[in-house]
C-alpha atoms as a PDB file:
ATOM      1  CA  UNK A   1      22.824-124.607  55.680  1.00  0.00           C
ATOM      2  CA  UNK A   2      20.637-127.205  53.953  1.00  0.00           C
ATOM      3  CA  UNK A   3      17.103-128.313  54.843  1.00  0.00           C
ATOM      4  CA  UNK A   4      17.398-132.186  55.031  1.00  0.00           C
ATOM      5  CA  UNK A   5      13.987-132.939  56.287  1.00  0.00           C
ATOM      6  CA  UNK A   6      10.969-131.895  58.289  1.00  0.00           C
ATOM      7  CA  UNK A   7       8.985-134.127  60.562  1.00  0.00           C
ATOM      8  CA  UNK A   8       5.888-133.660  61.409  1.00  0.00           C
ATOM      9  CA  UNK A   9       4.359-132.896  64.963  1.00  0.00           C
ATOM     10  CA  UNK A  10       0.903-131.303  65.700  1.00  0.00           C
ATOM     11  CA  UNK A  11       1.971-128.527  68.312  1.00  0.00           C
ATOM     12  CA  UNK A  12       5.665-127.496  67.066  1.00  0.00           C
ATOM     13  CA  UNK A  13       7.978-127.443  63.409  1.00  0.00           C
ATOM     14  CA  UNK A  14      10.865-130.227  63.620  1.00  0.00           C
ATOM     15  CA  UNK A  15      13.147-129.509  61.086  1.00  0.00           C
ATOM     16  CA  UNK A  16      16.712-131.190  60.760  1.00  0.00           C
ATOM     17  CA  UNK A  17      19.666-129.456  58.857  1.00  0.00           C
ATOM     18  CA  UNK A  18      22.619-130.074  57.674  1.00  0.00           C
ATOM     19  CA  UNK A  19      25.271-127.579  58.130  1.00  0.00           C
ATOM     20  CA  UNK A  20      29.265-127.904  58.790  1.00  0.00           C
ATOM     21  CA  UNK A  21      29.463-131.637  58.823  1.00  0.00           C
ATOM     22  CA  UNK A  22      26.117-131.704  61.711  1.00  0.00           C
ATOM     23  CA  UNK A  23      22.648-131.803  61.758  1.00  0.00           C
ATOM     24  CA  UNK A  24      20.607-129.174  63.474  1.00  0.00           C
ATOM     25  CA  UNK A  25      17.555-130.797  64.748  1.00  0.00           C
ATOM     26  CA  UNK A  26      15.525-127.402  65.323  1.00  0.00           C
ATOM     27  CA  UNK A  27      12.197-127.649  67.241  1.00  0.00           C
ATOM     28  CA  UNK A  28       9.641-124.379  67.217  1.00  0.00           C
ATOM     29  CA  UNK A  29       7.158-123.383  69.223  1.00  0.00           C
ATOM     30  CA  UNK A  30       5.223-119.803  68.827  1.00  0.00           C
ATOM     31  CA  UNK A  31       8.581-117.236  69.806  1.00  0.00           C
ATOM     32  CA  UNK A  32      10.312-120.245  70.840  1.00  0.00           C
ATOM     33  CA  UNK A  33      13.372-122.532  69.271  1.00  0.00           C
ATOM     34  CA  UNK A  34      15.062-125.248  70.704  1.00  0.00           C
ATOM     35  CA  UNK A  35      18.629-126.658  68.634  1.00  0.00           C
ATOM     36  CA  UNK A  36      20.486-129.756  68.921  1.00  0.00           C
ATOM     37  CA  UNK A  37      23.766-130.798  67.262  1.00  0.00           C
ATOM     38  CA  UNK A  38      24.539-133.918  66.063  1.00  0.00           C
ATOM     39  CA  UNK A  39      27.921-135.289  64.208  1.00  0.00           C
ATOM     40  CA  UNK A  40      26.906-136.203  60.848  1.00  0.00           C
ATOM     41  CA  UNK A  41      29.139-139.360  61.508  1.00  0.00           C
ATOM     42  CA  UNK A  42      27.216-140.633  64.301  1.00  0.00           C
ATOM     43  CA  UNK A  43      24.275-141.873  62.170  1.00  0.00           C
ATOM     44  CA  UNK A  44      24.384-143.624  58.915  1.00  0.00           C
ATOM     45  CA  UNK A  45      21.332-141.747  57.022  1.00  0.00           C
ATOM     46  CA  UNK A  46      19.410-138.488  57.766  1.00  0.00           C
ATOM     47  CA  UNK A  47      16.356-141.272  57.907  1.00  0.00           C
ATOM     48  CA  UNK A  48      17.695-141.953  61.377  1.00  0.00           C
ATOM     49  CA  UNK A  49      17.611-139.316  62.804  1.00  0.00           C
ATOM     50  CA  UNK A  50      14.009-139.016  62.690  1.00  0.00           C
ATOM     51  CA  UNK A  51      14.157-142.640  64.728  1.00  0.00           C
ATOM     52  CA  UNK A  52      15.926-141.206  67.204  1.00  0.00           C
ATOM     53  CA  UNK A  53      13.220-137.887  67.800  1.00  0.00           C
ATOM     54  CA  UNK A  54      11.103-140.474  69.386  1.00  0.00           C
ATOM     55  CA  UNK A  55       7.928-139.905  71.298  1.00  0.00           C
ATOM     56  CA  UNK A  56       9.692-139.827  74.688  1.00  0.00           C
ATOM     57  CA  UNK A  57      11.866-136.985  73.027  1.00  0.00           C
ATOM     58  CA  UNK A  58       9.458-134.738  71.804  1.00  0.00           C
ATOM     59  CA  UNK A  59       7.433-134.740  75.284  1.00  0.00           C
ATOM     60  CA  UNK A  60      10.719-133.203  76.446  1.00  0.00           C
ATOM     61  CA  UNK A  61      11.092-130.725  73.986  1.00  0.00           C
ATOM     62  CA  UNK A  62       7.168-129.846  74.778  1.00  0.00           C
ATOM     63  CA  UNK A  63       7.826-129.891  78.080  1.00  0.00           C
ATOM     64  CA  UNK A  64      10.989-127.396  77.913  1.00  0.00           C
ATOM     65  CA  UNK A  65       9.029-125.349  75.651  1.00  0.00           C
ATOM     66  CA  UNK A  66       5.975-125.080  78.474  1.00  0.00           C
ATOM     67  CA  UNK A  67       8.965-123.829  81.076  1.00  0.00           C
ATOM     68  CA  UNK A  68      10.194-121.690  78.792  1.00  0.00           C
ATOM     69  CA  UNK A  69       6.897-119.646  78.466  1.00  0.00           C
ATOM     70  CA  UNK A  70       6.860-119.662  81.632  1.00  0.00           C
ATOM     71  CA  UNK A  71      10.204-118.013  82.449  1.00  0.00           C
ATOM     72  CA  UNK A  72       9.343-115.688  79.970  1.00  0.00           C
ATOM     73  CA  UNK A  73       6.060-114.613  81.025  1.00  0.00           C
ATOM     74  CA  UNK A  74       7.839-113.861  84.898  1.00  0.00           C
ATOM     75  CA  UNK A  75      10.000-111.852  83.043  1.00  0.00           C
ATOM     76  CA  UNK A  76       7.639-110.011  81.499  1.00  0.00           C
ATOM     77  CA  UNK A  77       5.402-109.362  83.957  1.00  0.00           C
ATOM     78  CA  UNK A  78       8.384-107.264  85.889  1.00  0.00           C
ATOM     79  CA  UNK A  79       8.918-104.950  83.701  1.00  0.00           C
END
């Protein structure tokens, strides 16, 4: 697996990979990671995939991250 890029973001690490002809887009947050595949033939450049992690995007990933600690902490708390 190679590191292609890493984009910045002020509350989680972006980093995009590129590993058995697809990128990795990996988002982390604290104990939490969040991957997405991508072809490498469906974009032209690695550049573009850092158009595509738009704003809208990353308020998901943020978003899925918030549920996520929140899943976990019910879990936790029944143990």
């Amino acid at each position: 697996m190679r590191t292609i890029s890493r984009i910045n973001h002020p509350q989680m690490l972006i980093t995009v990979f590129l590993w058995n002809n697809k990128y990795l887009i990996k988002f982390e947050a604290g104990p939490y990671e969040q991957t997405y595949k991508l072809d490498e033939m469906m974009v032209s450049e690695p550049s573009d995939i850092e158009k595509l992690i738009d704003e809208d995007f990353q308020n998901k990933v943020l978003q899925r991250f918030m549920d996520m600690n929140s899943d976990f902490g019910d879990l936790l708390k029944s143990l």
